[in-house]
N, C-alpha and C. Protein backbone atom coordinates (compact mmCIF):
# COMPACT_ATOMS: atom_id res chain seq x y z
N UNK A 1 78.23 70.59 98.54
CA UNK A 1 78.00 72.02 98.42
C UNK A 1 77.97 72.36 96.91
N UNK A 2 76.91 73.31 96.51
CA UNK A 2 76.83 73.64 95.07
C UNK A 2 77.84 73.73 94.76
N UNK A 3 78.62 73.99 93.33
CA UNK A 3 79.58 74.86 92.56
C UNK A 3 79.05 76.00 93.06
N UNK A 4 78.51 76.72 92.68
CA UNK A 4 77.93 78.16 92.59
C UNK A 4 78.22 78.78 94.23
N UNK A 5 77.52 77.83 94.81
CA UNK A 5 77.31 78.40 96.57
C UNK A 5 79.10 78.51 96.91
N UNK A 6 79.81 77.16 96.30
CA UNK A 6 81.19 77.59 96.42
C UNK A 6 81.98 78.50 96.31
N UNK A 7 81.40 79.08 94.71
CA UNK A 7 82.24 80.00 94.37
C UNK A 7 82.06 81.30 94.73
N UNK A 8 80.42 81.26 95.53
CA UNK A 8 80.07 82.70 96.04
C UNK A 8 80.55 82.54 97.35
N UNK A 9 81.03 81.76 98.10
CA UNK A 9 81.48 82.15 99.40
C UNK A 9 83.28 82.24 99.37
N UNK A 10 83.45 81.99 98.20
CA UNK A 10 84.93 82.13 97.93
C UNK A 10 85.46 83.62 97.50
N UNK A 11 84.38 83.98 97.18
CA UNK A 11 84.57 85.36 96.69
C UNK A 11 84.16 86.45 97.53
N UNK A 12 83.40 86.02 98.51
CA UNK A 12 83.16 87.13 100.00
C UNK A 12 84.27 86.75 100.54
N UNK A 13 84.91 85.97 100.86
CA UNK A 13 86.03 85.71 101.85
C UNK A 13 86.98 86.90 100.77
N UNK A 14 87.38 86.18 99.70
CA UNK A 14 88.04 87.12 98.88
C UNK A 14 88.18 88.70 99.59
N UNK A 15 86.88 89.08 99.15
CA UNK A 15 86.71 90.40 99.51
C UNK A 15 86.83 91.29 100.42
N UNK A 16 86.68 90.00 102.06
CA UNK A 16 86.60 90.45 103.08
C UNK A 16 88.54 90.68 103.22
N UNK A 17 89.10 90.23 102.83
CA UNK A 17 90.57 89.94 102.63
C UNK A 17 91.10 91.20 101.97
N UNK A 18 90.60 91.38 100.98
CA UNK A 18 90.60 92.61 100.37
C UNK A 18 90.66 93.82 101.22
N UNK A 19 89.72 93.99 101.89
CA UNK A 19 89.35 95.10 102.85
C UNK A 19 90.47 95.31 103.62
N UNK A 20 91.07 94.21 103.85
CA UNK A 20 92.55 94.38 104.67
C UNK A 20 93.94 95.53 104.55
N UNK A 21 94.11 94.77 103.04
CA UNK A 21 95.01 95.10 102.63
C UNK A 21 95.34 97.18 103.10
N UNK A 22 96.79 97.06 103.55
CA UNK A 22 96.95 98.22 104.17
C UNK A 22 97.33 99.16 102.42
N UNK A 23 97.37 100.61 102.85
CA UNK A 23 97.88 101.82 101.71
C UNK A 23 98.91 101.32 101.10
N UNK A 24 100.17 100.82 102.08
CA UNK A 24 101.40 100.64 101.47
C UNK A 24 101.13 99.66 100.52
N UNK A 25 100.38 97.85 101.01
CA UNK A 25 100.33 96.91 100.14
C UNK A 25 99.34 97.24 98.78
N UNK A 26 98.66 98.04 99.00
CA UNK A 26 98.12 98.71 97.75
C UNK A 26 98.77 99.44 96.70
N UNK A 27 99.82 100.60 97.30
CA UNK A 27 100.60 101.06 96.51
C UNK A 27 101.70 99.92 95.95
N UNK A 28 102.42 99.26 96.45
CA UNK A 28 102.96 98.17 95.98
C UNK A 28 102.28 97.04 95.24
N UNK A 29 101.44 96.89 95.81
CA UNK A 29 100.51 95.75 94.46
C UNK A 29 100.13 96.95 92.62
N UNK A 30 100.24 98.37 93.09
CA UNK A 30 100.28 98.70 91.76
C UNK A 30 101.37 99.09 91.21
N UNK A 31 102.54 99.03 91.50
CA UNK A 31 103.39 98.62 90.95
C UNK A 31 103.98 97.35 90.65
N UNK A 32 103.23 96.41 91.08
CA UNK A 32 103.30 95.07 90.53
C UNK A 32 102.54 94.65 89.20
N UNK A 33 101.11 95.71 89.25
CA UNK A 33 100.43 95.58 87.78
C UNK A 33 101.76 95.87 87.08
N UNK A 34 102.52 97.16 87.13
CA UNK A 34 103.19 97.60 86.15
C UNK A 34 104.45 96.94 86.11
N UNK A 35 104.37 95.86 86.20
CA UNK A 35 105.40 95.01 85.98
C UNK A 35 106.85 95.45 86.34
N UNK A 36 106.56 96.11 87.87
CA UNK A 36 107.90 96.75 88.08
C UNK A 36 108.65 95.34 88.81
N UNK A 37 109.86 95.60 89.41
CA UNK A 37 110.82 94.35 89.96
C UNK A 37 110.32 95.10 91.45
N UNK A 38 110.85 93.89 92.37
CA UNK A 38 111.44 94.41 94.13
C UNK A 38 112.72 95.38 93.86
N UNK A 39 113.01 95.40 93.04
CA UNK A 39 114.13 96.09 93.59
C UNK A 39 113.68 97.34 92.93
N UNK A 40 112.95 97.89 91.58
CA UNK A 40 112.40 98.87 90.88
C UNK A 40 111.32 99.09 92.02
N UNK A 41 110.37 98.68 92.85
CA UNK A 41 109.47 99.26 93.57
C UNK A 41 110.39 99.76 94.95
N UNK A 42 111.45 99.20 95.37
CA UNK A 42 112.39 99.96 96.36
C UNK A 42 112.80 101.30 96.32
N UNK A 43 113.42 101.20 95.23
CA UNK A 43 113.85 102.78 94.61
C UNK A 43 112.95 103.65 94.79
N UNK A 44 111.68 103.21 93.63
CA UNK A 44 110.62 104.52 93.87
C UNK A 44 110.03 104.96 95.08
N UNK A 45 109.95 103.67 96.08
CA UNK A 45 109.58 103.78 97.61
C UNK A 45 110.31 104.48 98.58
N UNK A 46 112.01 104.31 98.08
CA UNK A 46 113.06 104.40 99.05
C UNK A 46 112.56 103.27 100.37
N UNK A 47 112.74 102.21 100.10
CA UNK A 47 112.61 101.09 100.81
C UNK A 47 113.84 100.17 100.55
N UNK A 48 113.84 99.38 101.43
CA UNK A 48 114.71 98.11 101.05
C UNK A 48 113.67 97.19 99.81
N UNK A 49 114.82 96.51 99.67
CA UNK A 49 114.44 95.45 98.37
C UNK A 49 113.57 94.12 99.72
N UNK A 50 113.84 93.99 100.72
CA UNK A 50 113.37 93.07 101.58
C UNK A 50 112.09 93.77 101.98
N UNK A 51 112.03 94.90 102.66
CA UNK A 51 110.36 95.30 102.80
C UNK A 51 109.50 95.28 102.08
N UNK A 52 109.64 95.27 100.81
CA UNK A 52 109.12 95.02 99.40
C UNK A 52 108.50 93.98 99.54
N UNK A 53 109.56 93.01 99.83
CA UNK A 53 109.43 91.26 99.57
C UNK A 53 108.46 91.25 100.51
N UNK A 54 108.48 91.73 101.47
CA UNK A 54 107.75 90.80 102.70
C UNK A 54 106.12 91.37 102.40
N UNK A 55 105.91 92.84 102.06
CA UNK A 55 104.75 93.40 101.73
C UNK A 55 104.43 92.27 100.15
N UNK A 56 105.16 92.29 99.70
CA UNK A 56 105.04 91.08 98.17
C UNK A 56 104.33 89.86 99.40
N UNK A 57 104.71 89.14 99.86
CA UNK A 57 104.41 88.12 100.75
C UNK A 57 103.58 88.01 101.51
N UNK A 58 103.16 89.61 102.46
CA UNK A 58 101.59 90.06 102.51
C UNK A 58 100.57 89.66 101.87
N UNK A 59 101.10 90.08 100.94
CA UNK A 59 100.02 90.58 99.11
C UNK A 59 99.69 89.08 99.29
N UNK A 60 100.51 88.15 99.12
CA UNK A 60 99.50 86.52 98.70
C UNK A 60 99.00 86.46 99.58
N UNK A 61 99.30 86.61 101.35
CA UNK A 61 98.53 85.66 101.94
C UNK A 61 97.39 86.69 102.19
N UNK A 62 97.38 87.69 102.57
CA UNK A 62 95.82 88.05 102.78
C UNK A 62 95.14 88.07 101.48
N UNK A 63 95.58 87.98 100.38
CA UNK A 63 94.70 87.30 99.15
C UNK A 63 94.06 86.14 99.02
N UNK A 64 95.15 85.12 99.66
CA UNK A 64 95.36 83.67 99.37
C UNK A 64 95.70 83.41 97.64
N UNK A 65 96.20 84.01 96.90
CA UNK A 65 96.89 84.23 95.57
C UNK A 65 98.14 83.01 96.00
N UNK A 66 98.16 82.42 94.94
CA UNK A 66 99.60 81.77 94.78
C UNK A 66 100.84 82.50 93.64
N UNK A 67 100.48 83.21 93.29
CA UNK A 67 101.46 84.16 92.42
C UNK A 67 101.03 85.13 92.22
N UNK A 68 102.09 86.09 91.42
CA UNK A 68 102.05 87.36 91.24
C UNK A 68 100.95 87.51 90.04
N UNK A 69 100.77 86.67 89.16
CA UNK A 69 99.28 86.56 88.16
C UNK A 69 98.09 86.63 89.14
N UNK A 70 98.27 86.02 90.16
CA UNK A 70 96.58 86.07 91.04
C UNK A 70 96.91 87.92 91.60
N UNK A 71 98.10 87.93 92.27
CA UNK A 71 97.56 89.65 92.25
C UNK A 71 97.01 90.59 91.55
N UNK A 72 97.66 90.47 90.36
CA UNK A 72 97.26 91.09 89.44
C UNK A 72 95.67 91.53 89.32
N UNK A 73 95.34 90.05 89.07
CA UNK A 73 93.94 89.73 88.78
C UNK A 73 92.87 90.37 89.75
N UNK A 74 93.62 90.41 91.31
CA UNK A 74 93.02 91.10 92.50
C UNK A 74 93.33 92.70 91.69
N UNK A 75 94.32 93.20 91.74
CA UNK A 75 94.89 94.78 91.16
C UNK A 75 93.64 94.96 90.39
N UNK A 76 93.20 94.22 89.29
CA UNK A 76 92.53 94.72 88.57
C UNK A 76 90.92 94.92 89.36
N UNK A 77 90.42 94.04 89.92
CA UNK A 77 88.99 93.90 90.68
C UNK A 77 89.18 95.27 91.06
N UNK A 78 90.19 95.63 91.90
CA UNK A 78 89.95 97.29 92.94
C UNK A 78 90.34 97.76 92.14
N UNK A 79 90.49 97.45 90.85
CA UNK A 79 90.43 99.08 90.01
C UNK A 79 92.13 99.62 90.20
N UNK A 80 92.91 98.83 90.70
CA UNK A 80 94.67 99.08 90.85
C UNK A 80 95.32 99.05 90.08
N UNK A 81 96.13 100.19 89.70
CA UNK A 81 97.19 99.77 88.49
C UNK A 81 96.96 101.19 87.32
């Protein structure tokens, strides 16, 4: 398979993944641009520090991100943050 053809079907899946993502994991992925903590996005949420986590844990897999740098990088594509 090309490079190219690779990287363009890697990036519709991407996207289609994207589309997922619910309000809450959105609002929480932009406070992850801003380099807030789980426990700083709790507070402002009035959430637990664990609902956080698990929406944090959302965030990679319907990305497929292996860290909080690949969110980011998603944050920025939709314009988040």
């Amino acid at each position: 398979m090309p490079i190219i053809y690779k990287q363009y079907h890697q990036q519709k899946i991407q996207d289609e993944q994207l589309k997922e993502l619910t309000e809450r994991e959105k609002e929480i992925l932009s406070f992850i641009v801003k380099e807030y903590t789980s426990d700083d996005i709790a507070k402002q949420l009035l959430i637990s520090k664990k609902t956080v986590d698990n929406h944090r844990q959302y965030l990679l897999e319907k990305t497929g991100c292996k860290s909080t740098v690949g969110l980011v990088k998603i944050a920025v594509k939709l314009g988040i943050g």
